[in-house]
Protein backbone atom coordinates (compact mmCIF):
# COMPACT_ATOMS: atom_id res chain seq x y z
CA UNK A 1 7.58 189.03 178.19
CA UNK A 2 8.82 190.10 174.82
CA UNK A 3 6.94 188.61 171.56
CA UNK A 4 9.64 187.27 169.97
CA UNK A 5 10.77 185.53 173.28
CA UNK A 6 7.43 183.73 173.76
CA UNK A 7 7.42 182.77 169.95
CA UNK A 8 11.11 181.04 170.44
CA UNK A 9 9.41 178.87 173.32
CA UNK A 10 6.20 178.30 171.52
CA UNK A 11 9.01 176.87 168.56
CA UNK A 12 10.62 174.97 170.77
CA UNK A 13 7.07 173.63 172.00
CA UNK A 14 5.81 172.32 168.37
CA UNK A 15 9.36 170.94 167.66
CA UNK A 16 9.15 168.93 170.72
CA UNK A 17 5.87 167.37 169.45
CA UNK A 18 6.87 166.58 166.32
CA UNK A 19 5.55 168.81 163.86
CA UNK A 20 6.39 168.81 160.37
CA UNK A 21 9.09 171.44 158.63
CA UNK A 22 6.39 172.50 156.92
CA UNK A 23 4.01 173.52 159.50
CA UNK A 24 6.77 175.13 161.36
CA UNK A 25 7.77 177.15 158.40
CA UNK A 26 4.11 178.16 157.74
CA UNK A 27 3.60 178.98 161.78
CA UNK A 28 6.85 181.00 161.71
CA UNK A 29 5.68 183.04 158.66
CA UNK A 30 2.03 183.70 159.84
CA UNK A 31 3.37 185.29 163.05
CA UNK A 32 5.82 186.88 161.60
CA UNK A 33 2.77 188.86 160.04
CA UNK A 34 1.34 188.93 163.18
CA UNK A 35 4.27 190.33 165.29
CA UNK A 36 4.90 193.20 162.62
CA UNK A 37 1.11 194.03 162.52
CA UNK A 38 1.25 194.36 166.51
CA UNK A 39 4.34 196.30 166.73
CA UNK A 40 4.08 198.87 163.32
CA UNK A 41 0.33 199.10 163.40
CA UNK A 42 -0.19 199.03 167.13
CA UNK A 43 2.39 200.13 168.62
CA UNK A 44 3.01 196.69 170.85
CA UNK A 45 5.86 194.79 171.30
CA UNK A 46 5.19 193.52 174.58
CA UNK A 47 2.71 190.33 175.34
CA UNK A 48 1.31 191.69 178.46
CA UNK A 49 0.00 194.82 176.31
CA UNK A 50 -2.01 192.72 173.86
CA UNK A 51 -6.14 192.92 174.47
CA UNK A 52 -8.80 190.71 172.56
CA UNK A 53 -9.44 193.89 170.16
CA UNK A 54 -5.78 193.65 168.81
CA UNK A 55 -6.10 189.78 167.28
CA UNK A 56 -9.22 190.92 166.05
CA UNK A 57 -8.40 193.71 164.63
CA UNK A 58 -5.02 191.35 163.04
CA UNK A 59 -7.38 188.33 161.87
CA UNK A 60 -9.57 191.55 160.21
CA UNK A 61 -6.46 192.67 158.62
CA UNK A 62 -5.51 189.09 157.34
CA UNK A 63 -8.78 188.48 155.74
CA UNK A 64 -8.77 191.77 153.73
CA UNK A 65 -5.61 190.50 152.29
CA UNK A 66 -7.52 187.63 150.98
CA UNK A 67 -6.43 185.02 153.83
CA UNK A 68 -8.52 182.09 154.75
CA UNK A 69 -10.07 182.41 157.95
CA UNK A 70 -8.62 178.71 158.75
CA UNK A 71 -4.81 179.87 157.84
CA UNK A 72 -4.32 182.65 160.46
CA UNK A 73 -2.66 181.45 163.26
């Protein structure tokens, strides 16, 4: 399954439970960071193809740019 085809369900997923424009703007932003970290840095565009080390490696990356643990993902 493609990223960006997952992220377009998981959308539709926190509309249907009612979260706030806010949130949803802040969700679609943080993995937008996280999708072009997986596919520029890692080569990975695909979900099947992401390991443990990868969203480590991303949540690494995050903090180093002075990102609260708590806000990624």
């Amino acid at each position: 399954m493609l990223f960006n085809d997952a992220l377009k369900e998981y959308e539709n997923h926190c509309l249907a439970r009612g979260y706030t424009k806010k949130t949803m703007i802040n969700k679609r932003q943080e993995y937008k960071h996280l999708y072009n970290f997986l596919s520029e840095k890692r080569g990975i565009r695909e979900l099947e193809a992401i390991i443990f080390h990868d969203l480590r490696a991303y949540i690494s990356f995050r903090q180093q740019s002075g990102i609260e643990p708590s806000s990624i993902l």
